[in-house]
Protein backbone atom coordinates (compact mmCIF):
# COMPACT_ATOMS: atom_id res chain seq x y z
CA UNK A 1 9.88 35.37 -6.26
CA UNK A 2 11.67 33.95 -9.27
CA UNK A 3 10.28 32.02 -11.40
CA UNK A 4 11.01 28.29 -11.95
CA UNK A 5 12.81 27.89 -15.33
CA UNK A 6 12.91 24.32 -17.37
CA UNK A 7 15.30 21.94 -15.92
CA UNK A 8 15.82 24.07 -13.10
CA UNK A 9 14.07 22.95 -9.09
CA UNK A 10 10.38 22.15 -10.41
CA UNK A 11 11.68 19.63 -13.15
CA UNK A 12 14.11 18.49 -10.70
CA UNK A 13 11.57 17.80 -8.16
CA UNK A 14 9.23 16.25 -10.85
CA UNK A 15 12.46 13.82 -11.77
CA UNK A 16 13.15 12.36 -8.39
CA UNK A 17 9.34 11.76 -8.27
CA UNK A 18 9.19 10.00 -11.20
CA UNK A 19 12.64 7.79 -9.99
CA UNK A 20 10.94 7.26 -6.74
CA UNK A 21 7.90 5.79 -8.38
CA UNK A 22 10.03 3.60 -11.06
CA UNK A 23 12.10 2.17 -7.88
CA UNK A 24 8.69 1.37 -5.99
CA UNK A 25 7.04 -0.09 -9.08
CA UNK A 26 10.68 -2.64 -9.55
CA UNK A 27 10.13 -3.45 -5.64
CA UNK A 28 5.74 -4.56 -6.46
CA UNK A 29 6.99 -6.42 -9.38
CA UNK A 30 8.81 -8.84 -6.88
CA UNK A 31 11.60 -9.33 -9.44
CA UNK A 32 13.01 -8.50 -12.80
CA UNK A 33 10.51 -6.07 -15.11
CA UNK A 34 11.26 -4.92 -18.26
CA UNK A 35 10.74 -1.37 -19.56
CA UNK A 36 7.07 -1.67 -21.11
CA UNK A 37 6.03 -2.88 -18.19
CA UNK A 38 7.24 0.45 -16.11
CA UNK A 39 6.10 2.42 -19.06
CA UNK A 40 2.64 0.74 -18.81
CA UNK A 41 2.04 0.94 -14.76
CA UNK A 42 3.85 4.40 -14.77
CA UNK A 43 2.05 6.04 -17.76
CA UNK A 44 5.64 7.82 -18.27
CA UNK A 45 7.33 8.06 -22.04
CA UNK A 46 9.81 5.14 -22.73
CA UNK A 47 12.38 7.76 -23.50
CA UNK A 48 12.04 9.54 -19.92
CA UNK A 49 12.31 5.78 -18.24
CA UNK A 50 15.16 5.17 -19.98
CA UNK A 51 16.94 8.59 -19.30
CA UNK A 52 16.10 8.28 -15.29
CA UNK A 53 16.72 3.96 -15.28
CA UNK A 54 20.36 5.10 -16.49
CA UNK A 55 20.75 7.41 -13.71
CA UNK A 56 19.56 4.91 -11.43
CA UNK A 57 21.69 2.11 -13.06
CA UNK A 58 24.98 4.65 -12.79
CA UNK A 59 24.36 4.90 -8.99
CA UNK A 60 23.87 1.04 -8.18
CA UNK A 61 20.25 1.33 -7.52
CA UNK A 62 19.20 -0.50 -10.29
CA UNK A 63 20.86 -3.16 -12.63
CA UNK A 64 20.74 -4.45 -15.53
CA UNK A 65 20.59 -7.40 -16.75
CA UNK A 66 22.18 -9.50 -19.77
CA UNK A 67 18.05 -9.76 -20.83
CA UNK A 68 17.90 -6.16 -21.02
CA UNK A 69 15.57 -6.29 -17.89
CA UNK A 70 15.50 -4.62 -14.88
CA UNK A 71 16.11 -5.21 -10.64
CA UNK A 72 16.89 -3.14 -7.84
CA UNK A 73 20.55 -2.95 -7.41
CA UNK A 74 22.47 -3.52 -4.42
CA UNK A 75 22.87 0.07 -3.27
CA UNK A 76 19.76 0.17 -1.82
CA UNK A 77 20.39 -2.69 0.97
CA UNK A 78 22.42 -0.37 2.69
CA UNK A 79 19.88 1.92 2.74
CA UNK A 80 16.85 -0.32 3.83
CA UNK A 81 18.90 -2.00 6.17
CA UNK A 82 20.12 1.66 8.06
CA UNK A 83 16.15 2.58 7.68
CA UNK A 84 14.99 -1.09 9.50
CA UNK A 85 18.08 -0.46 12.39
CA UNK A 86 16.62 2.39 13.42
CA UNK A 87 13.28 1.59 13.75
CA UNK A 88 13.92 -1.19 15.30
CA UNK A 89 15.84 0.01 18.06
CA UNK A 90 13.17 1.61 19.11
CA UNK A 91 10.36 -0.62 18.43
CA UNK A 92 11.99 -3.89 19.64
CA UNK A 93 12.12 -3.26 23.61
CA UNK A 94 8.29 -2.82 23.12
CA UNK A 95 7.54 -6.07 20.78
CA UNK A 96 9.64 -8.11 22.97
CA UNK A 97 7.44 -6.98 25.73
CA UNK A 98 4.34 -8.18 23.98
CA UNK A 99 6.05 -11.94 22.86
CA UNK A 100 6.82 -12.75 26.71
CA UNK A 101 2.82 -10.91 27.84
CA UNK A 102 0.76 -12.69 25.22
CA UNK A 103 3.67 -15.69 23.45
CA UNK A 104 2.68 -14.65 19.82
CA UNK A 105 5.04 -13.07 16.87
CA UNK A 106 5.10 -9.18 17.67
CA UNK A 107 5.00 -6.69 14.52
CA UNK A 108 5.49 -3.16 14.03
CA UNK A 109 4.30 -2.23 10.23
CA UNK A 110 3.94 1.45 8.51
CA UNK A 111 1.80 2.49 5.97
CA UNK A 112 4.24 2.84 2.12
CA UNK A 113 1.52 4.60 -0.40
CA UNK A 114 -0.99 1.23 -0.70
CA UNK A 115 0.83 -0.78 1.02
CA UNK A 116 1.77 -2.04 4.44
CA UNK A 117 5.38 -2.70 4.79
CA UNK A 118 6.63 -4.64 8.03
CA UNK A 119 8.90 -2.17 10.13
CA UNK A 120 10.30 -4.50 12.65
CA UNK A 121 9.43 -7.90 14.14
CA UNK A 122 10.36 -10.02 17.42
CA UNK A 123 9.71 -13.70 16.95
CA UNK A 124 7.23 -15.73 19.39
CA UNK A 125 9.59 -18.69 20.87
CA UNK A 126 7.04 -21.22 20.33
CA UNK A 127 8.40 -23.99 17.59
CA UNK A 128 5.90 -23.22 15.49
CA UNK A 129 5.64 -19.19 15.13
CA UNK A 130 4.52 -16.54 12.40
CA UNK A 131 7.23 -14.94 10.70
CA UNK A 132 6.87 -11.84 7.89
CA UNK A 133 10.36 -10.31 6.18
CA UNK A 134 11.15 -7.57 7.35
CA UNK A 135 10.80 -4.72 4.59
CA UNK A 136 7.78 -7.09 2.48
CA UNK A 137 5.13 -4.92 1.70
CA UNK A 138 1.61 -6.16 1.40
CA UNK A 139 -1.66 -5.21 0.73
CA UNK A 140 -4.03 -3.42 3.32
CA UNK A 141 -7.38 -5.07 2.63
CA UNK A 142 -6.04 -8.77 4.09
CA UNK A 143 -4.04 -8.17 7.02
CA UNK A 144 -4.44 -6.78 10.43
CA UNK A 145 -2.02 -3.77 10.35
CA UNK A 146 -3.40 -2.88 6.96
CA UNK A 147 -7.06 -2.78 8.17
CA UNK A 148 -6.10 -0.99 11.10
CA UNK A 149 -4.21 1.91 9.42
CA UNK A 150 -6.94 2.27 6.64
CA UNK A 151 -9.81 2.89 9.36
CA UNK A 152 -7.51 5.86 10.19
CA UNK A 153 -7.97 7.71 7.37
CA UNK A 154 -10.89 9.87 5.58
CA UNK A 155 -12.97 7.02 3.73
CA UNK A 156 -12.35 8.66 0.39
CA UNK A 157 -8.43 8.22 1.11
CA UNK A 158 -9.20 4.60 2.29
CA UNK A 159 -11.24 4.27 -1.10
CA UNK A 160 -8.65 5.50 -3.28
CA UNK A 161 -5.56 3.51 -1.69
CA UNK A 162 -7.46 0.44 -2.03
CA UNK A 163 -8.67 0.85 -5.76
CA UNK A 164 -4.71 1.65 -6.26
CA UNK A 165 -3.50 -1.30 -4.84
CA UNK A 166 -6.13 -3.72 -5.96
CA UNK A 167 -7.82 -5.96 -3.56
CA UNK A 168 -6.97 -9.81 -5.19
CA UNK A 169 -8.05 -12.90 -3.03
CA UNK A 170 -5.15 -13.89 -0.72
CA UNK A 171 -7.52 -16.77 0.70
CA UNK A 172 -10.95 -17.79 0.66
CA UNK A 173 -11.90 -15.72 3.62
CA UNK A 174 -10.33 -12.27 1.67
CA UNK A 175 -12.55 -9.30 0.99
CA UNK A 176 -12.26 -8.15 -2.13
CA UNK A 177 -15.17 -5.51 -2.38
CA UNK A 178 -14.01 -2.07 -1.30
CA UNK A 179 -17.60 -1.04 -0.39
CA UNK A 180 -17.88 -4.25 1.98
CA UNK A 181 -14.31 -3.28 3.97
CA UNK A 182 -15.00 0.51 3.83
CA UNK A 183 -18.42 -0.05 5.53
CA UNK A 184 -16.56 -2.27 7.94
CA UNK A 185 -13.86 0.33 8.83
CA UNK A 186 -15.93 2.95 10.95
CA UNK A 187 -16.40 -0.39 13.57
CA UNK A 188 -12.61 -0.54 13.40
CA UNK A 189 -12.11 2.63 14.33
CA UNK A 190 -14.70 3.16 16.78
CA UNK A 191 -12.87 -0.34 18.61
CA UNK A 192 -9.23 0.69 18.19
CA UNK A 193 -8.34 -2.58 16.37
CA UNK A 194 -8.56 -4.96 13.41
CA UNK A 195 -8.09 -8.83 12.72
CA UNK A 196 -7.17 -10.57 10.21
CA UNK A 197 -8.84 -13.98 10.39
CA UNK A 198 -7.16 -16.27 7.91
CA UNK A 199 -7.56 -13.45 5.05
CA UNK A 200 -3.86 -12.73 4.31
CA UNK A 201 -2.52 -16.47 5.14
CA UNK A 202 -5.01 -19.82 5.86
CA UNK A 203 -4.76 -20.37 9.33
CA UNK A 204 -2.79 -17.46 10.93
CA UNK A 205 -4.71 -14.66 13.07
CA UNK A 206 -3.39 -11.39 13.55
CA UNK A 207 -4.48 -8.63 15.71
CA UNK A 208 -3.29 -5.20 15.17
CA UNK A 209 -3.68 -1.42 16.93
CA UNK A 210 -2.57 1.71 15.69
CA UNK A 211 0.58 3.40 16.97
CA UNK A 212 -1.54 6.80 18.64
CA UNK A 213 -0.52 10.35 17.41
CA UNK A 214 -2.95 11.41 15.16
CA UNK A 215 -1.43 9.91 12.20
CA UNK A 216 -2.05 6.76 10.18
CA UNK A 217 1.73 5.84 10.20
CA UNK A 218 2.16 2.84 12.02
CA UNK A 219 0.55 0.03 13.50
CA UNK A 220 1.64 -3.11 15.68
CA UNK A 221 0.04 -6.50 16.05
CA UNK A 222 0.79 -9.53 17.46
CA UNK A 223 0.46 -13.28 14.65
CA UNK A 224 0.19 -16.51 15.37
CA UNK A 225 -1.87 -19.60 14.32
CA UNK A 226 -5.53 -19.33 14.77
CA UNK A 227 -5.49 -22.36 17.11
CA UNK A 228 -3.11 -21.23 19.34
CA UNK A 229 -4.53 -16.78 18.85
CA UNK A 230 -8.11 -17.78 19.86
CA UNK A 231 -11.08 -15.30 18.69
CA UNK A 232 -12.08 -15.25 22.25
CA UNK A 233 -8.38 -14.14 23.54
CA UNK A 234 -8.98 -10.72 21.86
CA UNK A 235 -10.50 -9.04 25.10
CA UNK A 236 -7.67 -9.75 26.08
CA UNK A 237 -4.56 -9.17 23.79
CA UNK A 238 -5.71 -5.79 22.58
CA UNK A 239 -5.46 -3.57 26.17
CA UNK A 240 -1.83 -5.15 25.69
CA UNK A 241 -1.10 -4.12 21.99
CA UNK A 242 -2.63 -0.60 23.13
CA UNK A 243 -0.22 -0.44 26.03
CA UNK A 244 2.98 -1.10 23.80
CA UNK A 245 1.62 1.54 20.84
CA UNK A 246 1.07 3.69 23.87
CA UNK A 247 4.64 3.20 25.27
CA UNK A 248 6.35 3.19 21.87
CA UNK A 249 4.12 6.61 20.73
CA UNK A 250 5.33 8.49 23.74
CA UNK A 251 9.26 7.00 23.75
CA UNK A 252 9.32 8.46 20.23
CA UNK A 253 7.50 11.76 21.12
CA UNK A 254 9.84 12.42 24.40
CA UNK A 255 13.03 12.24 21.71
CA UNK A 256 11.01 13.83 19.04
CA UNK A 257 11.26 11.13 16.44
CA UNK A 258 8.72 11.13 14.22
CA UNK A 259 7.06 7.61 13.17
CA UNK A 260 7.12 8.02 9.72
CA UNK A 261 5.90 10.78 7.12
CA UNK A 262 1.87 10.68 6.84
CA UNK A 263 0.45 8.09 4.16
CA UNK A 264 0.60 9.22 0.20
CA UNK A 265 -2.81 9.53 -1.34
C-alpha cells in the first residue's frame, strides 16, 4: 500500500474535518463570530482558519462581512433544507399520527456531536401549542430527546458529550451536574423514556423515546404545556411514542434508509 504523501488524501481528509468543525462552531455561535473566536474554540492556527474560511467564503458557505466577521452563507439552506425534506417525508405520516392519538406537538430529533438537533416536527392544533425550529440544535442535558439519546450510549460517551457541550441552567429546574444526570440515565434506559419537566423551557413538558435499532440516532417526543401534558398522562403517552418509533424504525429498515450516522464522540 502506498503511502500517504503531504497534501495528498490524509491532509485532505484532515482539511474537510477541520471545515466541518469551523462551519459547526459558526452554527453554536448563533450569529456572526470573528476569527479569534474560531481560533480559540477550535485550537486551530489563525493562518489555517483563514486559508479554509476562504475556501468556504469562495463556495457561498460562509460570508463575510463589512466587520471582517463571519456567518454561514446562503449555500447551505439548500442543503439543510434537501436534508429536513427527506426526513420528513418519512417521519411526518408517523408524528401526525401521534398529534391526532395524544393532541400534543410531535418531534422527531437526532443526535449532531453534543447536541440534539430537531429533525422534523408536526404541530398540535390546539391554539396554544409547542413549537421548536426545525434544524435548532440544543443541548442534551435539558430536554427530553436529549436525555433519551444520552441513556443510549456507554456512560463514558454520555460523560464526555456532556462536558463538551457544557451543561448551563436553561431554567431553575435544569441539571447541571453531569454526575447527578449520568446516575439518572441507567433508570432511563431501563424505562425506554425521558422527560423533560420544565428544564429546557418553564412550563413545557416533553416526553421522548428512542427511535429502536441499536443506535443512539434519533429520538421522538411529543411537547406541550405542563398543564395540558400531565405527569400522570405518561402511562399513557409513552406505549404511543414507542408505537410510532416502532413504525418509523421498521418503514426505514424495509427501504433500507438508515436514520442517521451513529453519534461523534
Amino acid at each position: 500500500m502506498a503511502e500517504a504523501t503531504p497534501g495528498g488524501p490524509v491532509d485532505g481528509v484532515q482539511s474537510l474535518e477541520r471545515a466541518f468543525l469551523l462551519l459547526e462552531l459558526m452554527a453554536d455561535a448563533g450569529g456572526e463570530v470573528a476569527i479569534s473566536r474560531l481560533a480559540a474554540e477550535s485550537g486551530l492556527p489563525v493562518s489555517t482558519i483563514h486559508r479554509l474560511v476562504r475556501t468556504l467564503v469562495s463556495r457561498g458557505y460562509v460570508r463575510q462581512l463589512p466587520s471582517r466577521r463571519y456567518v454561514l452563507g446562503p449555500r447551505l439552506i439548500h442543503l439543510g433544507e434537501f436534508a429536513a425534506r427527506e426526513l420528513t417525508t418519512w417521519a411526518r405520516p408517523h408524528l401526525t399520527w401521534l398529534v391526532d392519538a395524544i393532541g400534543e406537538t410531535a418531534n422527531l430529533a437526532v443526535l449532531d456531536g453534543d447536541r440534539v438537533v430537531y429533525a422534523a416536527q408536526v404541530p398540535s392544533r390546539h391554539s396554544m401549542r409547542m413549537f421548536t425550529e426545525v434544524g435548532r440544535r440544543v443541548h442534551l442535558h435539558c430536554t427530553g430527546v436529549g436525555k433519551v439519546l444520552l441513556a443510549q450510549l456507554p456512560a463514558g460517551t454520555a460523560r464526555e458529550l456532556l462536558v463538551r457541550g457544557g451543561m448551563p441552567a436553561r431554567t431553575d429546574r435544569t441539571v447541571t451536574d453531569p454526575d447527578r444526570l449520568l446516575a439518572d440515565l441507567p433508570v432511563i434506559a431501563a424505562q425506554g423514556y425521558a422527560v423533560d419537566d420544565g428544564e429546557q423551557e418553564a412550563g413545557v413538558r416533553c416526553v421522548a423515546v428512542p427511535v429502536p435499532g441499536g443506535s443512539a440516532a434519533g429520538a421522538i417526543s411529543v411537547s406541550g404545556p405542563a398543564g395540558r401534558l400531565a405527569l400522570d398522562a405518561v402511562p399513557r403517552v409513552v406505549p404511543l411514542l414507542q408505537q410510532a418509533a416502532a413504525a418509523l424504525a421498521a418503514e426505514l429498515r424495509e427501504d433500507g434508509v438508515p436514520l442517521l450516522s451513529a453519534p461523534s464522540s
